[in-house]
Protein backbone atom coordinates (compact mmCIF):
# COMPACT_ATOMS: atom_id res chain seq x y z
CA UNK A 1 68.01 -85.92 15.45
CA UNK A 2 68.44 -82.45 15.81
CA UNK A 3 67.52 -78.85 17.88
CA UNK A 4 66.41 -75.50 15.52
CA UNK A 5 67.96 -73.18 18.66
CA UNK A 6 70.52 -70.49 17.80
CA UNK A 7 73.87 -70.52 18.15
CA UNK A 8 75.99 -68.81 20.63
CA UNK A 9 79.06 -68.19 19.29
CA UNK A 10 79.86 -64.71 17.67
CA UNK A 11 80.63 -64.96 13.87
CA UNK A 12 78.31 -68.17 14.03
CA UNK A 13 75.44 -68.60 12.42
CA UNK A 14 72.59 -65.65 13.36
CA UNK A 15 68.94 -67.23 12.61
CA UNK A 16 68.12 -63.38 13.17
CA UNK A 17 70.47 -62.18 10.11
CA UNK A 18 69.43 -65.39 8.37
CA UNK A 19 65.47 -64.40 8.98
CA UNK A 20 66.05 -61.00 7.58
CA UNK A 21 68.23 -61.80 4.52
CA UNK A 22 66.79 -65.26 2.72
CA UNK A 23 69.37 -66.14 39.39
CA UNK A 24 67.45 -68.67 41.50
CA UNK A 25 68.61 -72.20 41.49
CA UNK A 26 69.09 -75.31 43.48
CA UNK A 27 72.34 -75.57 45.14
CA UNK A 28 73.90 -79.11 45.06
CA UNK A 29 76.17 -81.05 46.90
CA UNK A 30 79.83 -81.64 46.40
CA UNK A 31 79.73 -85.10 43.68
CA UNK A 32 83.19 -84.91 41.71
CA UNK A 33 82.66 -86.79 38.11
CA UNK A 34 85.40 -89.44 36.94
CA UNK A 35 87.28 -88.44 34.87
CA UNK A 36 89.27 -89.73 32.06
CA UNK A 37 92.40 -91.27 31.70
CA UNK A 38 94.83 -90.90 28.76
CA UNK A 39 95.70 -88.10 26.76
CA UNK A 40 95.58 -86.51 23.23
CA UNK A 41 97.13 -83.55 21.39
CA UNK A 42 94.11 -81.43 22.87
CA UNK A 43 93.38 -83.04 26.53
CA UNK A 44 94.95 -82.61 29.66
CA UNK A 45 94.66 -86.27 31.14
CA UNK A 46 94.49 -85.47 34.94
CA UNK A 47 91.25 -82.85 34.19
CA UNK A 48 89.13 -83.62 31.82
CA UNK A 49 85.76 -84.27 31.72
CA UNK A 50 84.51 -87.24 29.21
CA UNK A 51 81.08 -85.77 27.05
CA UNK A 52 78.37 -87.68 24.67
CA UNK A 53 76.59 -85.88 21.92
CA UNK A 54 72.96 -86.49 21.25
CA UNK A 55 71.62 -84.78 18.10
CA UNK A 56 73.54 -83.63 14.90
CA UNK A 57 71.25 -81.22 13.05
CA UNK A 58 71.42 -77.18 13.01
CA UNK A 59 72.41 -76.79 16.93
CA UNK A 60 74.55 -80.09 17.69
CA UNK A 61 77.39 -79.63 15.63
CA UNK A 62 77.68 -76.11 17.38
CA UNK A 63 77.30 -77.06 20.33
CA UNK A 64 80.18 -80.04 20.27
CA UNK A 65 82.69 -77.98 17.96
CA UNK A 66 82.30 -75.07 21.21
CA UNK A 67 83.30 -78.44 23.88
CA UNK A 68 85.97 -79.64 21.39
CA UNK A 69 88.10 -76.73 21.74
CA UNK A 70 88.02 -76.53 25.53
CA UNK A 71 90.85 -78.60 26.53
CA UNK A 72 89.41 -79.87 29.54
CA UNK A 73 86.70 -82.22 27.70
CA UNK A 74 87.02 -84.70 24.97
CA UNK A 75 84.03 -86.20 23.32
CA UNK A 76 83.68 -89.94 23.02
CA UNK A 77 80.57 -90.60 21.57
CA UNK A 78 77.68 -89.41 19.16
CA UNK A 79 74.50 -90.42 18.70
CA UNK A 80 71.59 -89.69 16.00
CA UNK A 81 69.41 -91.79 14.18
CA UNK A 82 69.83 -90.66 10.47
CA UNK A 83 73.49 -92.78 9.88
CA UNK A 84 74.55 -89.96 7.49
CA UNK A 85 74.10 -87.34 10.43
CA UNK A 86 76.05 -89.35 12.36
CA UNK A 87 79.01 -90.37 10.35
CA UNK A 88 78.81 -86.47 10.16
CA UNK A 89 79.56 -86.20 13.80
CA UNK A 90 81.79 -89.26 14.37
CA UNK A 91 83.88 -87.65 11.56
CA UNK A 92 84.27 -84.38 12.85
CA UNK A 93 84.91 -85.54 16.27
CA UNK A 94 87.75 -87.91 15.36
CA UNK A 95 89.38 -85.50 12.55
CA UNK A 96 89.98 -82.91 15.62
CA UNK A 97 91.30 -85.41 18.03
CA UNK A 98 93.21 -87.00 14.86
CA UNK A 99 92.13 -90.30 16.45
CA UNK A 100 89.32 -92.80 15.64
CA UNK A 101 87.82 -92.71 19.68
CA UNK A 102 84.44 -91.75 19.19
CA UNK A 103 82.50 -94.29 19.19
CA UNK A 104 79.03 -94.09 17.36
CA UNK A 105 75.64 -94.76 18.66
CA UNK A 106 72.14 -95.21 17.36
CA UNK A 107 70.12 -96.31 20.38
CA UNK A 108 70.82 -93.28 23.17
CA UNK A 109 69.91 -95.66 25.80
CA UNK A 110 73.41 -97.31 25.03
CA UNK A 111 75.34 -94.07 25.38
CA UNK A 112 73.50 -93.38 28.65
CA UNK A 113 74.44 -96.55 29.75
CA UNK A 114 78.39 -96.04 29.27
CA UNK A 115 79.95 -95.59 32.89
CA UNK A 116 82.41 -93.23 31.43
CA UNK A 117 80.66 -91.09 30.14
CA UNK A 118 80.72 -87.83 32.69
CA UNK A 119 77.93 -85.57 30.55
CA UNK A 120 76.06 -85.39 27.49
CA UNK A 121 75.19 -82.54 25.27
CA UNK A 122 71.32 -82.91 24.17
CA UNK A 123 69.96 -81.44 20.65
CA UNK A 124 66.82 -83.49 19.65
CA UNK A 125 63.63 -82.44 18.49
CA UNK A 126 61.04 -81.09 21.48
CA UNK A 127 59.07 -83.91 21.33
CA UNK A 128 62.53 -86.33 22.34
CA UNK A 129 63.58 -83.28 25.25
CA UNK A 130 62.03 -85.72 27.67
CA UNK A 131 62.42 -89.32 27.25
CA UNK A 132 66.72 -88.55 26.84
CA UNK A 133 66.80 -86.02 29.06
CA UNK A 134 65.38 -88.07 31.96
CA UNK A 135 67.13 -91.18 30.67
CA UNK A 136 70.37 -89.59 31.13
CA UNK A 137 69.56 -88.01 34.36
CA UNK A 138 68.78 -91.82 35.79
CA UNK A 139 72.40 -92.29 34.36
CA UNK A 140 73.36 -89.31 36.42
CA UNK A 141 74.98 -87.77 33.35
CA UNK A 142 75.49 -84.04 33.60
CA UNK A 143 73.59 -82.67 30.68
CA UNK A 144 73.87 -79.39 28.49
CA UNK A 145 70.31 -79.49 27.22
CA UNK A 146 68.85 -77.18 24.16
CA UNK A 147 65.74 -75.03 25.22
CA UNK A 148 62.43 -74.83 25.16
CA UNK A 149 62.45 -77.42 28.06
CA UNK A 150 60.41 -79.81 26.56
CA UNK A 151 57.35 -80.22 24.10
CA UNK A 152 54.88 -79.68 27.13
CA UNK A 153 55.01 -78.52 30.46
CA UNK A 154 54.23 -81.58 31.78
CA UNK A 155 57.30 -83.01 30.39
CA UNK A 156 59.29 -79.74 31.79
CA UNK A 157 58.08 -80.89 35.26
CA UNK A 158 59.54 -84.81 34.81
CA UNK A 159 62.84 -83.39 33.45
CA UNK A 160 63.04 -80.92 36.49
CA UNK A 161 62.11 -83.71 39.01
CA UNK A 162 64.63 -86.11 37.45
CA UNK A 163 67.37 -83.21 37.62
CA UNK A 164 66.78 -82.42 40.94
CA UNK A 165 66.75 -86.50 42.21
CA UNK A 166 69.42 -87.48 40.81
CA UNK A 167 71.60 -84.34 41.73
CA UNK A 168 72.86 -83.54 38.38
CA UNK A 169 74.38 -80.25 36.99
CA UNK A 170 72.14 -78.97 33.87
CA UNK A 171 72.86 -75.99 31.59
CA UNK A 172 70.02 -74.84 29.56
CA UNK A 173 71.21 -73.91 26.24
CA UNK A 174 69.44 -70.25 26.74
CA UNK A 175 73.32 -68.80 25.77
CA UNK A 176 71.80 -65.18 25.85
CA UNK A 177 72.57 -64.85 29.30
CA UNK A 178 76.38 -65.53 28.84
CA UNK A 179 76.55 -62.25 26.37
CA UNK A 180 77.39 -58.97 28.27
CA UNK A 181 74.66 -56.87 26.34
CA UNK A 182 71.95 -59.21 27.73
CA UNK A 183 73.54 -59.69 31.82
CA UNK A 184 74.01 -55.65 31.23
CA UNK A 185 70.51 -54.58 30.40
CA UNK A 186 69.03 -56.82 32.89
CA UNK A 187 71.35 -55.45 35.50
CA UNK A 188 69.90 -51.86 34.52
CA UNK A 189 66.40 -53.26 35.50
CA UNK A 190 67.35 -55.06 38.28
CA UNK A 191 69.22 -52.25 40.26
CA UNK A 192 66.10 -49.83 40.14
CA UNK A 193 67.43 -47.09 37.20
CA UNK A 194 64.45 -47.83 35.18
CA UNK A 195 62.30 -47.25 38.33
CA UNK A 196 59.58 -49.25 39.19
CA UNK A 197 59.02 -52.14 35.96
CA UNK A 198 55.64 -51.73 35.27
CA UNK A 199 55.23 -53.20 31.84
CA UNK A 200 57.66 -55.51 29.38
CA UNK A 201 57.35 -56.17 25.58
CA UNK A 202 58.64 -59.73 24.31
CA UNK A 203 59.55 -59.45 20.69
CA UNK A 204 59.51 -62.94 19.16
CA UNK A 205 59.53 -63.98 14.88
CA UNK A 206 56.65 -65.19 13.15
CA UNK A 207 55.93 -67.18 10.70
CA UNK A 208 57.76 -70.41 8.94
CA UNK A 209 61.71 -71.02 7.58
CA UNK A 210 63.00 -73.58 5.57
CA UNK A 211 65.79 -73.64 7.37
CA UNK A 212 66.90 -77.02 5.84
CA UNK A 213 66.37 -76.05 2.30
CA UNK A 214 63.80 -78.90 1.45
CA UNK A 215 60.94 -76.79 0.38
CA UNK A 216 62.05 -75.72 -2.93
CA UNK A 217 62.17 -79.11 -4.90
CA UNK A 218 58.36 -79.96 -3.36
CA UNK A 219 57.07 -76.09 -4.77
CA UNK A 220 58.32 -76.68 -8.03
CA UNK A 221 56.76 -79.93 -8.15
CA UNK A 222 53.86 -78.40 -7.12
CA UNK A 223 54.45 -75.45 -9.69
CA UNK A 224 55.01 -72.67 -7.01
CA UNK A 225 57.49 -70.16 -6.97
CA UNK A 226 60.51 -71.83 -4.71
CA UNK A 227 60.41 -68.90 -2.10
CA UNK A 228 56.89 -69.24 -1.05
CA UNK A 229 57.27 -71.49 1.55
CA UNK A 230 54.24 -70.68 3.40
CA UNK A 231 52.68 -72.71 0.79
CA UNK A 232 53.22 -75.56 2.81
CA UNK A 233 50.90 -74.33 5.10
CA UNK A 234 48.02 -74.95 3.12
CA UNK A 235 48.49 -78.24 2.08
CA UNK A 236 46.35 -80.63 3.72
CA UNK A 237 45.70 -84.76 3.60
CA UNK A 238 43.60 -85.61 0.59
CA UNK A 239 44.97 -82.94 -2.05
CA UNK A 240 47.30 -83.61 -4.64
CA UNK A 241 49.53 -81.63 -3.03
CA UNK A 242 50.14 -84.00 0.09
CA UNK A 243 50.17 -86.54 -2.27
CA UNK A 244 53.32 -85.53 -3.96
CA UNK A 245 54.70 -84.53 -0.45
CA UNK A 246 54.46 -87.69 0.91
CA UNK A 247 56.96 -90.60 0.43
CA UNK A 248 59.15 -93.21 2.19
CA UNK A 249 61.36 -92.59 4.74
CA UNK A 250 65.43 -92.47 3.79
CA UNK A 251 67.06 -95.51 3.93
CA UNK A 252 69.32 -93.76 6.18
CA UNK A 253 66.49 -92.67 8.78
CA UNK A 254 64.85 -94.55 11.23
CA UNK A 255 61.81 -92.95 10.89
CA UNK A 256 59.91 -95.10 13.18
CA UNK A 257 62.70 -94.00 15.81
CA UNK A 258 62.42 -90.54 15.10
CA UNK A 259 58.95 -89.71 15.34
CA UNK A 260 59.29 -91.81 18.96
CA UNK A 261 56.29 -90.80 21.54
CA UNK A 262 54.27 -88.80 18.87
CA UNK A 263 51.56 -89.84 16.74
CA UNK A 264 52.60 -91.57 13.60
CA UNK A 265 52.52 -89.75 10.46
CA UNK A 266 53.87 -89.86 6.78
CA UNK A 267 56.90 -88.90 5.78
CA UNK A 268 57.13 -85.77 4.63
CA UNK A 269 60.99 -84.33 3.86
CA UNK A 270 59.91 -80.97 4.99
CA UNK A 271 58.97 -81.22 8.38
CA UNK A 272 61.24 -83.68 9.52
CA UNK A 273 65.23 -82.46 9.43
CA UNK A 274 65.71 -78.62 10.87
CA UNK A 275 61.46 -78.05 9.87
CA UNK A 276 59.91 -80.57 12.56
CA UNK A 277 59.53 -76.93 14.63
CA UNK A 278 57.03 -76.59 12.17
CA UNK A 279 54.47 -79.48 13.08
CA UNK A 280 52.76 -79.30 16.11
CA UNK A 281 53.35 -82.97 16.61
CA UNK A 282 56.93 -82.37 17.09
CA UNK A 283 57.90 -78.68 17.60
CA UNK A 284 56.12 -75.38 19.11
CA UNK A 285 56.14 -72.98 16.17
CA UNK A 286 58.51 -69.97 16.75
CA UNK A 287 56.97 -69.46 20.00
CA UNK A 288 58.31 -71.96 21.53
CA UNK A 289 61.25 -71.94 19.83
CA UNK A 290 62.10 -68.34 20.96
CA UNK A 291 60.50 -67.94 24.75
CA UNK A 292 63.40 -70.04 26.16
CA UNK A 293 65.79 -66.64 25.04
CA UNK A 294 64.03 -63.58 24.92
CA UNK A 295 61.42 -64.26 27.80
CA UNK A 296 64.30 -65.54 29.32
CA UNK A 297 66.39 -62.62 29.57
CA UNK A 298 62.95 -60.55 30.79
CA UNK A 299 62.56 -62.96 33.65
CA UNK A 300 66.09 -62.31 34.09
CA UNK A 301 65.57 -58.71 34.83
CA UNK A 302 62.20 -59.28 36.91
CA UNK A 303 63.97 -61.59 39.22
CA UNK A 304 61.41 -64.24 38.42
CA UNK A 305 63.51 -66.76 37.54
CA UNK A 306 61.39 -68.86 39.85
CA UNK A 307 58.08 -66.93 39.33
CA UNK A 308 55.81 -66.53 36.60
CA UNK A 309 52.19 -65.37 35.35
CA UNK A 310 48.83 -65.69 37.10
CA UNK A 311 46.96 -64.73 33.74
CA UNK A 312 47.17 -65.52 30.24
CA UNK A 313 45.64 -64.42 27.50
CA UNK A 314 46.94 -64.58 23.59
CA UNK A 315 45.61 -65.16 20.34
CA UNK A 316 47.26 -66.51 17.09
CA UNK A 317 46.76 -66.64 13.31
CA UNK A 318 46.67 -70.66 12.59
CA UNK A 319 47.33 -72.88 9.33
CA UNK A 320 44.50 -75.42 9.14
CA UNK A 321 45.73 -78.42 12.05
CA UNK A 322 46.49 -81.00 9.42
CA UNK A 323 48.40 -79.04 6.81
CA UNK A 324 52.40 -79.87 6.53
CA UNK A 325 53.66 -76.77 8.84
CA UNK A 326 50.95 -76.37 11.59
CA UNK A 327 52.40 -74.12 13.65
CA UNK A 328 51.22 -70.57 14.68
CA UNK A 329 52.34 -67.77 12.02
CA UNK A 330 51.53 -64.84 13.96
CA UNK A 331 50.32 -64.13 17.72
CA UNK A 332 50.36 -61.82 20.51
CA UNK A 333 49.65 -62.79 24.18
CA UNK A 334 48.99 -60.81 27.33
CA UNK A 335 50.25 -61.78 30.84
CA UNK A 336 49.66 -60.59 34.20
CA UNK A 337 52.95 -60.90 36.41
CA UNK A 338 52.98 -60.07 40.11
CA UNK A 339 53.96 -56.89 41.43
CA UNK A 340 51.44 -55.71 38.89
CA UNK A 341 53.83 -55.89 36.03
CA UNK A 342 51.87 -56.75 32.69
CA UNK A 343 53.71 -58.30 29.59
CA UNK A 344 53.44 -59.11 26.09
CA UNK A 345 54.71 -61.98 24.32
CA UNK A 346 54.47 -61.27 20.38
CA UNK A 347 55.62 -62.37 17.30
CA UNK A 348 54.31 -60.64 13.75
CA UNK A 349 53.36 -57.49 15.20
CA UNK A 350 54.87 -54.19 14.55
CA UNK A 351 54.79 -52.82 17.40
CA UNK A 352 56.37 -55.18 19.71
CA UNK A 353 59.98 -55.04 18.47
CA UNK A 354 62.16 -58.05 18.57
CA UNK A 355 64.15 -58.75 21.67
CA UNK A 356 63.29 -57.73 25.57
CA UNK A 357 62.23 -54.21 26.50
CA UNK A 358 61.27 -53.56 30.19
CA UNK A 359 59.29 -50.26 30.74
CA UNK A 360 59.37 -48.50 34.32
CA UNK A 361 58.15 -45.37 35.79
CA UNK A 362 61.83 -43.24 35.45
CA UNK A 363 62.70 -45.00 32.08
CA UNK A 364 63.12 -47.88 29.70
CA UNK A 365 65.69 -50.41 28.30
CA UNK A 366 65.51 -52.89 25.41
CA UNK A 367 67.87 -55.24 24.08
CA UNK A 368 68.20 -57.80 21.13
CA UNK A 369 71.55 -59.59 19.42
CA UNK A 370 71.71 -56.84 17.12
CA UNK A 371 71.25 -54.35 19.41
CA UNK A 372 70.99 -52.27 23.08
CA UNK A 373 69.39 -49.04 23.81
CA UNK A 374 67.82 -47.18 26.99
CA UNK A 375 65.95 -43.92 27.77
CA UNK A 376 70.01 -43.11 29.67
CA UNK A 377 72.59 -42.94 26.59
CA UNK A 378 75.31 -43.15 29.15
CA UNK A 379 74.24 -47.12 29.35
CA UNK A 380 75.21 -47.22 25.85
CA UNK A 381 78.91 -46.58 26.28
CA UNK A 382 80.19 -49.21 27.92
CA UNK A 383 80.22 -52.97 27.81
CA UNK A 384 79.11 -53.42 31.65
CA UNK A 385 77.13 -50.95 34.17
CA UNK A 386 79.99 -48.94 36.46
CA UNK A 387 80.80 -50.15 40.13
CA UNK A 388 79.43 -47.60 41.12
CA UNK A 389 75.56 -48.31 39.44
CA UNK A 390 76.21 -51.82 39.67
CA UNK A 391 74.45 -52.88 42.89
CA UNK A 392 72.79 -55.76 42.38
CA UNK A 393 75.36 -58.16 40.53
CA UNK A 394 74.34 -61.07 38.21
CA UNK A 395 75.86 -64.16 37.36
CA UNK A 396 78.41 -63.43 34.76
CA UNK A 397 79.50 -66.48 32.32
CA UNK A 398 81.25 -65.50 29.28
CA UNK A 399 80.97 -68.52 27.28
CA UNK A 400 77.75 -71.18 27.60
CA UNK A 401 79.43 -74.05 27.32
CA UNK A 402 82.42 -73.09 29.33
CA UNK A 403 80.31 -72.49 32.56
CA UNK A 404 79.08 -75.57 32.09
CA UNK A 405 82.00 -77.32 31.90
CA UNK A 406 83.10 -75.41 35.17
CA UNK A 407 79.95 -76.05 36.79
CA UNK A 408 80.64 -79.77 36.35
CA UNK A 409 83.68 -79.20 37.97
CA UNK A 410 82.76 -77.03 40.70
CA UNK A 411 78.76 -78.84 41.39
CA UNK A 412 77.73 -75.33 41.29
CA UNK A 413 74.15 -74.16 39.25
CA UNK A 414 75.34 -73.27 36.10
CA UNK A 415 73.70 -69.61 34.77
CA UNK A 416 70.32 -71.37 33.39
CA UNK A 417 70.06 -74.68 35.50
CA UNK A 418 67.19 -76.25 34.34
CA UNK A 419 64.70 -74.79 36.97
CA UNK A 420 65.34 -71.43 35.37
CA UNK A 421 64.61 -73.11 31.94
CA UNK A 422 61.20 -74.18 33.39
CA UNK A 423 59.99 -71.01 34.01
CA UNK A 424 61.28 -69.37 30.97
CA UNK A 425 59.22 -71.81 28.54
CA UNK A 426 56.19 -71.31 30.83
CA UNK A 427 54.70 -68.32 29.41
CA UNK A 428 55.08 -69.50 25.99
CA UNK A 429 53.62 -73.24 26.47
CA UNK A 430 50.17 -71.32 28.65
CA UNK A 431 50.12 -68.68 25.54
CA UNK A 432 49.65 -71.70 22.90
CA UNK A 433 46.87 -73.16 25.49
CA UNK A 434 44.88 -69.85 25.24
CA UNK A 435 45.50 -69.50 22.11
CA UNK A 436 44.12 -73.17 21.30
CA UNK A 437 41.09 -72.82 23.32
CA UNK A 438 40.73 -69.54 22.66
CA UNK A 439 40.18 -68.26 26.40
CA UNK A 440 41.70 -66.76 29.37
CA UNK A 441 44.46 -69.15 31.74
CA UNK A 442 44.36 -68.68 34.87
CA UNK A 443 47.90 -69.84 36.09
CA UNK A 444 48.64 -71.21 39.66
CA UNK A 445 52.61 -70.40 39.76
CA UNK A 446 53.01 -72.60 43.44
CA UNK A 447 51.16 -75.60 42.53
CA UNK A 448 52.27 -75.40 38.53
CA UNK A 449 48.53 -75.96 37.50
CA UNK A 450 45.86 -74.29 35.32
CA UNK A 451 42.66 -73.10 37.79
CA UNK A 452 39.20 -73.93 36.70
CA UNK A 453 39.60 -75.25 33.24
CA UNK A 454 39.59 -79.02 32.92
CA UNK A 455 40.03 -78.86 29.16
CA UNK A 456 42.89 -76.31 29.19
CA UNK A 457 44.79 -78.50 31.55
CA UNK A 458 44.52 -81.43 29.48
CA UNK A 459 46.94 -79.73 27.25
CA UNK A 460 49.56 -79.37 29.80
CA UNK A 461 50.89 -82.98 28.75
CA UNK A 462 50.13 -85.30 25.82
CA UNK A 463 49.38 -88.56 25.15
CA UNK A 464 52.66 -90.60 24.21
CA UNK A 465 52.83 -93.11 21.28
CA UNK A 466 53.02 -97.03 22.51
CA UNK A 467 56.02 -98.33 23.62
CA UNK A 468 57.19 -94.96 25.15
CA UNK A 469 56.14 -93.92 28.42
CA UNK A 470 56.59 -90.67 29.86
CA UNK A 471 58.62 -90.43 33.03
């Protein structure tokens, strides 16, 4: 398994660079985990807090090398159903301990089921989000979980009701918010410089990656040039084309596994590892895969963490429903927020740049990972807002997984518990729904339902594959 979401660290991997160049939260009660006993070269035995992995594609082995180098956590188990991924992980886990503890895992029921076990980090495809998030919140594992929430927002809502039951501490791997550029600009918007907000422009990619290289070989078979990728796009059952993309499974996949709740389909090497984002049947296109940061951050600075839009309105350029990548190339989507604040949401269009920009009646401020500007230069200058401008505070964390950690610790909300994660994906799951039935949404934010449209709101969940059942 694997999760397609960026990486935190700085120095990392940048999907950005790569594209170019190839507040409100439930507080809970005091529940101290147990910890582990025994030490290593890298633990301190009275303090440290015992974590599972889940996932080892493009955001997993980021994700555990951050929690391996705190010395308060040791990981003691992976888990991911293609055995090469995880020899992968149990590998790199054990050379850094310079032990052979980890302990390997292909059914994630079993590493739910391990008593100590204190948390788990979670980076599966969308379409898994649910079924192991709410398996390890029945567990009561604390869990570091990749964004967008889930595949639907019907699945969103079991994850946050499981969360909430079981009193669990959940980080929601939208990092943006532990980077000072981000917490600064949406500190500018929240203490008033900007004036009243009035409108905000979402700046999200379009189109398709290869991020796991597996494109290439199937164009030249094909007799295409290896960069256009957005050939596979076109291909569709009951062409030569899908003919010669289609195959058997790995020997080292369990294919049957990984495709889990979703409908069965064939094998296809590029749409499965890093490229299931790609197929509607497992992934949300870049929308989804980028409205859990940047719509993030501009709920951030609205104060909506626990609000969202009564009206929705988007349209999208769309491969043909069948072909091999599915998913939305380009789109642009209008939302009514309260307070009269109107945003877009685009990806492919010029003139909504990439990252958050909030516009008010005395000024402006826009932010991305490459970048920070405002209609004040003097916001420029420094790394935070001065004392003195700095009214309204924000929850600072400097490091993702490190607030986590502490939040385990402390059973306070980390900086994106996973209510905030909710309503960060929300916008972007109701865009795809107008966008698929090509109409208006009207959006009840209190009762989390679409008004008046039967068929709209059959799209809020989806039907699960036989034997899985969703929570």
């Amino acid at each position: 398994m694997q999760d397609l979401s960026s990486n935190p660290q700085a120095g990392r991997f940048n999907r950005r660079r790569f594209l170019k160049t190839t507040g409100a939260a439930m507080v809970l009660p005091l529940i101290l985990p147990g910890y582990a006993t025994g030490s290593t070269r890298h633990t301190r035995a009275s303090n440290r807090i015992t974590l599972g992995v889940v996932g080892w594609g493009m955001q997993g082995p980021g994700n555990t090398k951050s929690f391996l180098y705190e010395d308060d956590c040791q990981v003691v188990a992976a888990c991911d159903l293609d055995k090469n991924h995880l020899q992968s992980a149990v590998d790199t886990i054990n050379d850094h301990y310079e032990n052979k503890d980890c302990k390997a895992y292909h059914d994630y029921r079993e590493l739910m089921a391990r008593t100590d076990i204190d948390a788990v980090m979670l980076a599966v495809p969308d379409h898994w989000h649910e079924l192991v998030a709410t398996e390890a919140a029945r567990h009561r594992k604390d869990i570091y979980g990749e964004k967008p929430l889930a595949r639907t927002i019907a699945e969103q809502q079991a994850i946050v009701r499981a969360v909430q039951e079981n009193k669990i501490i959940w980080q929601t791997g939208s990092w943006q918010r532990s980077q000072a550029p981000f917490r600064k600009a949406a500190e500018i918007v929240r203490n008033g410089l900007i004036g009243k907000v009035t409108r905000v422009k979402v700046g999200l990619p379009s189109g398709h990656h290869d991020f796991a290289g597996t494109a290439p070989d199937l164009l030249k078979k094909l007799g295409q040039p290896p960069e256009n990728t957005e050939y596979l796009a076109t291909i569709i059952p009951g062409t030569d084309a899908w003919n010669a993309a289609v195959s058997e499974p790995p020997a080292e996949l369990d294919y049957e596994t990984w495709i889990g709740p979703s409908q069965m389909e064939p094998y296809i090497q590029a749409r499965v590892h890093m490229n299931w984002r790609w197929n509607y049947n497992t992934g949300g296109g870049q929308l989804l895969d980028w409205i859990g940061h940047h719509c993030d951050i501009a709920h951030w600075g609205l104060g909506f963490d626990a609000s969202g839009p009564s009206e929705i309105e988007g349209r999208g350029d769309f491969p043909p429903a069948n072909a091999i990548w599915n998913t939305c190339t380009k789109y642009r989507i209008e939302l009514q927020y309260p307070e009269d604040i109107t945003m877009t949401i685009a990806g492919g269009y010029p003139d909504i740049r990439n990252g958050t920009k909030w516009i008010g009646t005395d000024g402006w401020v826009w932010v991305d990972r490459e970048g920070f500007e405002g209609s004040n230069p003097e916001w420029k200058r420094n790394k935070n807002l001065s004392d003195r401008l700095r009214k309204v505070k924000l929850y600072e964390s400097r490091n993702h997984q490190r607030n986590f950690l502490d939040c385990v610790k402390s059973r306070q909300p980390t900086i994106t518990p996973v209510e905030t994660g909710h309503h960060s994906s929300i916008p972007g799951h109701l865009g795809l729904i107008s966008m698929l039935t090509g109409r208006k949404i009207r959006w009840s934010v209190g009762d989390e339902k679409i008004i008046g449209d039967p068929e709209a709101s059959k799209l809020l969940t989806r039907e699960y594959r036989p034997p899985w059942v969703l929570a």
